[in-house]
Protein backbone atom coordinates (compact mmCIF):
# COMPACT_ATOMS: atom_id res chain seq x y z
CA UNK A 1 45.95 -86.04 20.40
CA UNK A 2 49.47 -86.58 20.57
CA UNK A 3 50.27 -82.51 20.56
CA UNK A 4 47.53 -82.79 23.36
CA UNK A 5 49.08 -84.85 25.73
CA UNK A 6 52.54 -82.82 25.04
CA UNK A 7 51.14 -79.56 26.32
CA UNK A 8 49.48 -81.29 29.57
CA UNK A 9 52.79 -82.25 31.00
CA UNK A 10 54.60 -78.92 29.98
CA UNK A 11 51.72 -77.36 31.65
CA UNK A 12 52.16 -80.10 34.04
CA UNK A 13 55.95 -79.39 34.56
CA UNK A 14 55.12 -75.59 34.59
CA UNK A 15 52.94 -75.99 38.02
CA UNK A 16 55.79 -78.49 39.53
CA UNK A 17 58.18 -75.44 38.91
CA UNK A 18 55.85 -72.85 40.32
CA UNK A 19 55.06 -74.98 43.47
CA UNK A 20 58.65 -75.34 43.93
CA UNK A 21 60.58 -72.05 43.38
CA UNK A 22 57.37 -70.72 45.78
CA UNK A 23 58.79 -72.69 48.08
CA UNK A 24 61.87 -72.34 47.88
CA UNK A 25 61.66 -68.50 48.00
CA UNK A 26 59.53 -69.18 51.74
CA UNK A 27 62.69 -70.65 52.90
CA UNK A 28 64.49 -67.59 52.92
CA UNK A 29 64.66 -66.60 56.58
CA UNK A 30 65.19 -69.67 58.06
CA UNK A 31 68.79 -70.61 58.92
CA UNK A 32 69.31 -74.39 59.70
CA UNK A 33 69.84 -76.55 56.71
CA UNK A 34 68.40 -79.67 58.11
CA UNK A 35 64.89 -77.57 58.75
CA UNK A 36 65.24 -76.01 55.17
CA UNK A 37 64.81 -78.94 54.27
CA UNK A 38 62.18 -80.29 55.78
CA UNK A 39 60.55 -76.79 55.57
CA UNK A 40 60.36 -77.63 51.57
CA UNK A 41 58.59 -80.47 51.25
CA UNK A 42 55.67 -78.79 54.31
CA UNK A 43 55.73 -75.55 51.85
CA UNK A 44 55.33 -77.07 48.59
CA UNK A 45 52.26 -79.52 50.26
CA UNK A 46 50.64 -76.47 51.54
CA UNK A 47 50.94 -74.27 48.28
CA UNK A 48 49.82 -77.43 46.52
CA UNK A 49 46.84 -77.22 48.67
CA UNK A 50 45.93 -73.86 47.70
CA UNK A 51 45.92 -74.08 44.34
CA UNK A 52 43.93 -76.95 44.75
CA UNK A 53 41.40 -75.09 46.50
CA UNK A 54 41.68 -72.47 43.89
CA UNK A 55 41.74 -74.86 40.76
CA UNK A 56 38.12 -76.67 42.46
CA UNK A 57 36.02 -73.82 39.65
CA UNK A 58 38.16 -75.49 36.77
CA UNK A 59 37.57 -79.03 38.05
CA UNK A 60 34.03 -78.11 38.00
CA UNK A 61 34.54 -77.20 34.46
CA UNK A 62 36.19 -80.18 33.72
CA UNK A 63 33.43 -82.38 34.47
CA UNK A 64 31.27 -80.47 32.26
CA UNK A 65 33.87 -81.56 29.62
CA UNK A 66 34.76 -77.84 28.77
CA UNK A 67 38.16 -77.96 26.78
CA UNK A 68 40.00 -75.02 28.59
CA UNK A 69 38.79 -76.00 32.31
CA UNK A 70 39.36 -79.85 31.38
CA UNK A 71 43.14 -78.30 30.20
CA UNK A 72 43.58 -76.58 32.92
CA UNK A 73 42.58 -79.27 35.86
CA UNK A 74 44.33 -82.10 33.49
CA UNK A 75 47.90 -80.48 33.86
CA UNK A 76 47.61 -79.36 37.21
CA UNK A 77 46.40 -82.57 38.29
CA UNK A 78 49.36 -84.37 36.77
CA UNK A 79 52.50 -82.34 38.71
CA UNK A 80 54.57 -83.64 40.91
CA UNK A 81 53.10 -82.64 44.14
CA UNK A 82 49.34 -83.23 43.20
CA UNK A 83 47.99 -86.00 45.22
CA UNK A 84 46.42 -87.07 48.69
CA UNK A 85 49.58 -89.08 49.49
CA UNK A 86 52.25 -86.17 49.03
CA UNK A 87 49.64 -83.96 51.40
CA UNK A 88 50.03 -87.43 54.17
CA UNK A 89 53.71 -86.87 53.62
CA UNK A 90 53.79 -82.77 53.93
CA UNK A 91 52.00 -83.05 57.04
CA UNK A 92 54.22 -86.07 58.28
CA UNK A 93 57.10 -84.04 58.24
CA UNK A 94 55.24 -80.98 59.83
CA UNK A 95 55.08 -83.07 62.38
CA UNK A 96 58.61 -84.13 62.69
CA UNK A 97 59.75 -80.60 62.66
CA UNK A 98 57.84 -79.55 65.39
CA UNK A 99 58.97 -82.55 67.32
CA UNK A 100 62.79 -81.90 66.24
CA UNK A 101 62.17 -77.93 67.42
CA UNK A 102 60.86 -79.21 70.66
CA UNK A 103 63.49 -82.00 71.61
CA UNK A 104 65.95 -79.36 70.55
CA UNK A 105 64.66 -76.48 72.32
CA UNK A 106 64.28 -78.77 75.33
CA UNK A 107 67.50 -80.51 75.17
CA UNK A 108 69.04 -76.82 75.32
CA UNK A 109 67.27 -75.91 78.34
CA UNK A 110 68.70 -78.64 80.58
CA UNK A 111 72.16 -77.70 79.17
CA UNK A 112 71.68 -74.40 80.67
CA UNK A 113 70.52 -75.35 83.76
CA UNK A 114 73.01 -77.98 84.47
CA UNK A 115 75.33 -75.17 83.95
CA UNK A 116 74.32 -73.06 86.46
């Protein structure tokens, strides 16, 4: 059981690594630092999401007790950015960068037009 338990959190560790270098490679065309950022933590909740969606055939499997499926959904369920609360937080920030785009974007337009 022990050997067990050591394979669910490499496999566990493998999908944290996966979620993240995904999302770090969807930051590559955007240019402020502050929005890279924040631009992580909304990828990695939304590629998190998918492979929930995708993993929902294992977790099907898992409650039949099969030892693959119940594998499978175990790890995944136990990375890093598994969870209802990190999905709150992804979208939290979402939110925050489209308010920081607008304020900016806005704040920008009344320096040009004072300017004129």
């Amino acid at each position: 059981m022990e050997d067990y338990n050591y394979w669910i959190t490499v496999y566990a560790a493998v999908f944290t690594i996966l979620i993240a270098s995904l999302s770090v490679n969807s930051l590559f065309f955007i240019k402020d630092k502050v929005n890279k950022i924040l631009f992580f933590f909304v990828f990695s909740g939304l590629y998190s999401f998918i492979l929930t969606y995708i993993f929902q055939k294992a977790y099907i499997d898992y409650t039949q007790q099969e030892l693959l499926s119940k594998f499978i959904y175990t790890g995944y369920k136990k990375n890093f950015f598994y969870g209802s609360i990190y999905s709150i937080f992804s979208i939290a920030i979402l939110i925050i960068i489209i308010l920081r785009n607008f304020l900016t974007k806005n704040t920008t337009l009344n320096f040009k037009k004072r300017n004129r």
